[in-house]
C-alpha atoms as a PDB file:
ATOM      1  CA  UNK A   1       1.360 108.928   2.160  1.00  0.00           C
ATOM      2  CA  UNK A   2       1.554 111.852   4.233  1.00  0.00           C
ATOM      3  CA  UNK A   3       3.373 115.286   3.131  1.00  0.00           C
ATOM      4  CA  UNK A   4       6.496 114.688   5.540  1.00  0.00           C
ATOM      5  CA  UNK A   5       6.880 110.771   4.686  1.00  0.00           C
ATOM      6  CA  UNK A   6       7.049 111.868   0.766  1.00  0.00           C
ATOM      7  CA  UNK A   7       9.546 114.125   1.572  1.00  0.00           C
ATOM      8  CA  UNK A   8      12.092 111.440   3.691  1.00  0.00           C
ATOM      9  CA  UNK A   9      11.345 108.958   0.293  1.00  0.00           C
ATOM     10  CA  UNK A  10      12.771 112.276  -2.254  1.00  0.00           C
ATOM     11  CA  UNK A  11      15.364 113.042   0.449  1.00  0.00           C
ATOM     12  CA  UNK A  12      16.528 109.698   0.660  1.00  0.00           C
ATOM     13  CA  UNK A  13      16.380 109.232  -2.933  1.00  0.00           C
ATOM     14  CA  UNK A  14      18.542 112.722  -3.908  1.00  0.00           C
ATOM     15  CA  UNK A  15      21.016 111.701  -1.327  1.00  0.00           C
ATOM     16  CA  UNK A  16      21.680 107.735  -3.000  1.00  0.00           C
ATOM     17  CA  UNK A  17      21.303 109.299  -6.710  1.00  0.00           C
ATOM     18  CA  UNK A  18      23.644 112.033  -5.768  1.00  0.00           C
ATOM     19  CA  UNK A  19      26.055 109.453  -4.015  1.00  0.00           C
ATOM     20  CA  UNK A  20      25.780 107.288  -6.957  1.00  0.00           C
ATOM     21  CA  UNK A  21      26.475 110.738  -9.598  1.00  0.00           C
ATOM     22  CA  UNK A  22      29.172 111.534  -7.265  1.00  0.00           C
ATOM     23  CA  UNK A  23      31.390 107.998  -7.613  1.00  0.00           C
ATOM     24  CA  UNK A  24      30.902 107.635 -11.598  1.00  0.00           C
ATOM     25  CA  UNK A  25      28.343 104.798 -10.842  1.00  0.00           C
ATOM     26  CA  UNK A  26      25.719 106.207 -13.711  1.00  0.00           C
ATOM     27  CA  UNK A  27      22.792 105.425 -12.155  1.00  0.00           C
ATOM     28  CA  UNK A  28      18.968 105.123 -13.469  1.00  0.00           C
ATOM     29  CA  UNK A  29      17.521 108.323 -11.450  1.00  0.00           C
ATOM     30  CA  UNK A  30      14.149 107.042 -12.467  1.00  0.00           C
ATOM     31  CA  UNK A  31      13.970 103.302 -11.713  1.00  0.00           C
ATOM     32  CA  UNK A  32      16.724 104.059  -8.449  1.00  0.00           C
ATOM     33  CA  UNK A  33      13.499 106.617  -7.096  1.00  0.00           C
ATOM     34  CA  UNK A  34      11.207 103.880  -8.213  1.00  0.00           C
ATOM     35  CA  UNK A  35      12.889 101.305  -6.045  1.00  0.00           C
ATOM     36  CA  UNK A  36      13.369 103.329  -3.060  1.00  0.00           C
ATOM     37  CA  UNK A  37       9.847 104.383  -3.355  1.00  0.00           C
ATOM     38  CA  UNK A  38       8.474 100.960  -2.876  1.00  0.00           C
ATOM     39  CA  UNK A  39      10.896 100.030  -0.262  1.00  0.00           C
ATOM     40  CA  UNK A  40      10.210 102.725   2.295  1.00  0.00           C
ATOM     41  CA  UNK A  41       6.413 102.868   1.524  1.00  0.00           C
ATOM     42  CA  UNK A  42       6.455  98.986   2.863  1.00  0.00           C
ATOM     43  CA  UNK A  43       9.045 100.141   5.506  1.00  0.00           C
ATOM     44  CA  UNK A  44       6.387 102.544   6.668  1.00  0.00           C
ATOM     45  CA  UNK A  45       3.428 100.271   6.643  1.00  0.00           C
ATOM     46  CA  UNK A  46       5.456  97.518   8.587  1.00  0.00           C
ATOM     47  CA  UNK A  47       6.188 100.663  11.012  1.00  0.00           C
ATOM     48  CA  UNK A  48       1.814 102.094  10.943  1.00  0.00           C
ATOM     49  CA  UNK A  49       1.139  98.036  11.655  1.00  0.00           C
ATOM     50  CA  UNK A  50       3.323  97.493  14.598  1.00  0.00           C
ATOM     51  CA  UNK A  51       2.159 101.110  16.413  1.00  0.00           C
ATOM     52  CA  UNK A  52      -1.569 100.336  15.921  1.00  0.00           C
ATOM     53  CA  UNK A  53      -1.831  96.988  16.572  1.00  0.00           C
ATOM     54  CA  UNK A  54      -2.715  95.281  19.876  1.00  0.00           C
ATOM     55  CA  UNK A  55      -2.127  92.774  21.384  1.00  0.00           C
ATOM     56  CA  UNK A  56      -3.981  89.789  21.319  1.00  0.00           C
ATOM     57  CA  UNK A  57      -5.753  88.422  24.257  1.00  0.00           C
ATOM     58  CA  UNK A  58      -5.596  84.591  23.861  1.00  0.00           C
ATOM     59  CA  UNK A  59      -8.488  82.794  24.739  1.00  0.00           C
ATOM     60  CA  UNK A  60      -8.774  81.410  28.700  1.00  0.00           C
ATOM     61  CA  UNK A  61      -9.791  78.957  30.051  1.00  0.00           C
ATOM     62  CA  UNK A  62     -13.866  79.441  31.122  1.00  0.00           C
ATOM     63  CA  UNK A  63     -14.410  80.799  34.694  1.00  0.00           C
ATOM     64  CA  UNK A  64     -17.752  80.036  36.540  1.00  0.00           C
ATOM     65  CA  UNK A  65     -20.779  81.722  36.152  1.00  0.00           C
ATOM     66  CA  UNK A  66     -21.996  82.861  39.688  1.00  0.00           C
ATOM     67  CA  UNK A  67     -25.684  81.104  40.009  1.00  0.00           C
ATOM     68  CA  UNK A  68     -28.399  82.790  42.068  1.00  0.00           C
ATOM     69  CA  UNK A  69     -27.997  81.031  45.423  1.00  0.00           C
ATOM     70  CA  UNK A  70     -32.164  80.150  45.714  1.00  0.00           C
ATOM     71  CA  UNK A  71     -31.855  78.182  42.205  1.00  0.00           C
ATOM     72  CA  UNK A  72     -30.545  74.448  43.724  1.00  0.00           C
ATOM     73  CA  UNK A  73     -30.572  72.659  40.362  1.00  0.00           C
ATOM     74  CA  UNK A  74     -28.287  75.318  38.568  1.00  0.00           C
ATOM     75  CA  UNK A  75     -25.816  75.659  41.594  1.00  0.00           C
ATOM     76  CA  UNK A  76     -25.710  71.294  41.335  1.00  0.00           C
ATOM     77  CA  UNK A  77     -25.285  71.707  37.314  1.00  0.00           C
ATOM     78  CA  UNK A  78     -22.643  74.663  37.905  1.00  0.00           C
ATOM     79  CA  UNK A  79     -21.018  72.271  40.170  1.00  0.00           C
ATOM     80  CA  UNK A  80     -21.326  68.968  38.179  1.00  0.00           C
ATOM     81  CA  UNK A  81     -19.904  70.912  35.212  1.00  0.00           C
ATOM     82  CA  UNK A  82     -16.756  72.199  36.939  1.00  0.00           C
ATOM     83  CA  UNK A  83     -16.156  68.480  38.042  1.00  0.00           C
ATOM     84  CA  UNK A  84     -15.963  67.595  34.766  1.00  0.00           C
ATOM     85  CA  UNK A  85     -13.544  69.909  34.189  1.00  0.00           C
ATOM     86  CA  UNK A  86     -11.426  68.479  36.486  1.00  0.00           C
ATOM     87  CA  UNK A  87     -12.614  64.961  35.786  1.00  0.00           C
ATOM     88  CA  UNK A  88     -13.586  63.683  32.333  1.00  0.00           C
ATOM     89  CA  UNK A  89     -14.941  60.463  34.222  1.00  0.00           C
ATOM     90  CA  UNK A  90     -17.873  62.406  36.174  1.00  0.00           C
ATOM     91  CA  UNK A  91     -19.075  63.906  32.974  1.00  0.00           C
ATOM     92  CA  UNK A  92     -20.077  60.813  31.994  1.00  0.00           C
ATOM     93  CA  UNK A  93     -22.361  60.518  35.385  1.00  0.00           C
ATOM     94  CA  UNK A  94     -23.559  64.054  34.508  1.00  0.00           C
ATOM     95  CA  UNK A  95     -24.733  63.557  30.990  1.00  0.00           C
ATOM     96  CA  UNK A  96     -26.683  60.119  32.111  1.00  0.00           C
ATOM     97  CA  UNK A  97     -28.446  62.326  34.608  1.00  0.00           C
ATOM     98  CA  UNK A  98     -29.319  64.936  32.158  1.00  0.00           C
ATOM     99  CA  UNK A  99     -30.655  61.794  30.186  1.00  0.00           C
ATOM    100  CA  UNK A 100     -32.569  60.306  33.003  1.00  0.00           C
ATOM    101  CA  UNK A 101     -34.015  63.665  33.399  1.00  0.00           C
ATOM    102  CA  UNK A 102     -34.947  64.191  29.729  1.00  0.00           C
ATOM    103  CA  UNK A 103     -36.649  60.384  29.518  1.00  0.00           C
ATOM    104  CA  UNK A 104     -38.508  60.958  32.773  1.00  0.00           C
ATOM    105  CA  UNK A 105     -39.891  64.206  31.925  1.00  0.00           C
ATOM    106  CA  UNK A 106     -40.698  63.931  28.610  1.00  0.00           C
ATOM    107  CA  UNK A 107     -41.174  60.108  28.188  1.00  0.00           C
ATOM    108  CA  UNK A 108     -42.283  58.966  31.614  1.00  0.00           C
ATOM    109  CA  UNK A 109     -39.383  56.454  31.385  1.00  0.00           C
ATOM    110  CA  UNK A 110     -37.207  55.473  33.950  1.00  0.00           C
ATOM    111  CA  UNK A 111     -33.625  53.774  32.599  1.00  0.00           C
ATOM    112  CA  UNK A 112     -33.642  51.655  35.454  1.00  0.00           C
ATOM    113  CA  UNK A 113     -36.552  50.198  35.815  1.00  0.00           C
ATOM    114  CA  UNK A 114     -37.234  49.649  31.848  1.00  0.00           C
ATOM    115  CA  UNK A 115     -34.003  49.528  30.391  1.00  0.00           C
ATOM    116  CA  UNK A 116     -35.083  47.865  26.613  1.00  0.00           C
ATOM    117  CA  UNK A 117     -37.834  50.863  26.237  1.00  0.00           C
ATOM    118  CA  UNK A 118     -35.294  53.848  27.383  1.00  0.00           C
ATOM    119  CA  UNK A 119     -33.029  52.427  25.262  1.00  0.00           C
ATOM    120  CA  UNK A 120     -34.855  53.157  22.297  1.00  0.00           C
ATOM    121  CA  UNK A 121     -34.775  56.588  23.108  1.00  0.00           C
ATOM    122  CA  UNK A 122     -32.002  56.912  23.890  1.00  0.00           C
ATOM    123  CA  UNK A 123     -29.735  55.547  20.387  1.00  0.00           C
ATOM    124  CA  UNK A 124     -27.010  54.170  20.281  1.00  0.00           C
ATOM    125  CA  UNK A 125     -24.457  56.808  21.763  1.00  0.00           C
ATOM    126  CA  UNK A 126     -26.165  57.282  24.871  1.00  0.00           C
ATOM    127  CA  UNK A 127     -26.827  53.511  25.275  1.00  0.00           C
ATOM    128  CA  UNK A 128     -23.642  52.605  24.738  1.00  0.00           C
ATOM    129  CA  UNK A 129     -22.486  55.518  27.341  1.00  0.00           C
ATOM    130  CA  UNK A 130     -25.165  53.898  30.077  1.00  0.00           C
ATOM    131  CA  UNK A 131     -23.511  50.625  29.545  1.00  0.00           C
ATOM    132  CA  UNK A 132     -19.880  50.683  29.866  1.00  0.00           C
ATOM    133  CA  UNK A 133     -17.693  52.598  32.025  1.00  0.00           C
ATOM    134  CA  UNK A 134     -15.808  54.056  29.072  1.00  0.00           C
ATOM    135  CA  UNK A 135     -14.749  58.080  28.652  1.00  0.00           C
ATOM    136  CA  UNK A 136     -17.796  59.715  27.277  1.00  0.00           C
ATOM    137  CA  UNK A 137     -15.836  61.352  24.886  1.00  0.00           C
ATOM    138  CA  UNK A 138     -13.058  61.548  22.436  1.00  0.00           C
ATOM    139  CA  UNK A 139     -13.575  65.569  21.498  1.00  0.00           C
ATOM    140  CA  UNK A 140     -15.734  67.994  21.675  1.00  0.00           C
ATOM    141  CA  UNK A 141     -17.239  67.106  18.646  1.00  0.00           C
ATOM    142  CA  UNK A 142     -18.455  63.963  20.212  1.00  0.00           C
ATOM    143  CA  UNK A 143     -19.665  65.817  23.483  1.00  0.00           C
ATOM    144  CA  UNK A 144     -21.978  68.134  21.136  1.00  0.00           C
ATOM    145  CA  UNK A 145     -22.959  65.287  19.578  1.00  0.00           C
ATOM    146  CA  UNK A 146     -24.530  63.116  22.896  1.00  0.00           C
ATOM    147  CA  UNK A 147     -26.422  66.491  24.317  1.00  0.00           C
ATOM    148  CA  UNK A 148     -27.682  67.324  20.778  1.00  0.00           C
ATOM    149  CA  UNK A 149     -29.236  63.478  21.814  1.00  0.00           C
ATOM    150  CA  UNK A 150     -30.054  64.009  25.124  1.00  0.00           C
ATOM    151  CA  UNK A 151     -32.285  67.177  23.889  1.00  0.00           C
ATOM    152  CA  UNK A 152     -33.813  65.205  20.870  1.00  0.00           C
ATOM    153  CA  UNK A 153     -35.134  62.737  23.468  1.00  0.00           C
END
């Protein structure tokens, strides 16, 4: 506690003993200085916390990276991933894609030709997803869950 803080606690605290002395009220001096000690050191931390602190910047909502304009994939990707955004339903066309990709590359398999042998590949999740028309998703949780599968294939 600074120099000129301890002396507003003792001025304070003279000026509600002597107050008290002064109606007959017969204080405790001690435990009175005691008591206002605590109470304007927290008054004075409450006042430190409110002066320094900032304020917060909530978390928005994520803006598009700018691609390099020769790349053609990443500008379809950027674009696929901002319809989602807009559109749970194409994310479910997006993360087949990415699937397709993934089998053809590193399994030679096409989905559509040979359906029981991408399947098995694929797991459950993603073969359900390829089947049914259904929201990919329920939470996030669920949409790390299918590309952690997508990259295991």
């Amino acid at each position: 506690m600074s120099c000129s803080r301890l002396l507003i606690v003792l001025t304070v605290w003279f000026v509600v003993a002597g107050s008290l002395l002064a109606s007959s009220a017969e204080p405790q001096v001690l435990v009175l200085g005691g008591i206002i000690f605590v109470i304007m050191t927290v008054g004075f931390i409450g006042f430190d916390l409110v002066r320094v602190s900032a304020p917060v910047a909530w978390a928005q909502a994520p803006q598009p990276f700018a691609a390099r304009e020769s790349d053609e994939a990443i500008i379809q990707l950027v674009r696929d991933i901002e319809r989602a955004h807009r559109s749970p339903s194409d994310l479910r066309g997006t993360l087949l894609s990415l699937a397709d990709d993934r089998l053809l590359d590193h399994r030679n398999l096409d989905r559509r030709t040979n359906p029981a042998a991408a399947a098995e590949f694929l797991g459950p999740r993603l073969s359900a997803l390829a089947e049914d028309r259904r929201t990919p998703m329920s939470d996030l949780d669920e949409l790390h869950r299918l590309l952690d599968e997508i990259e295991a294939i």
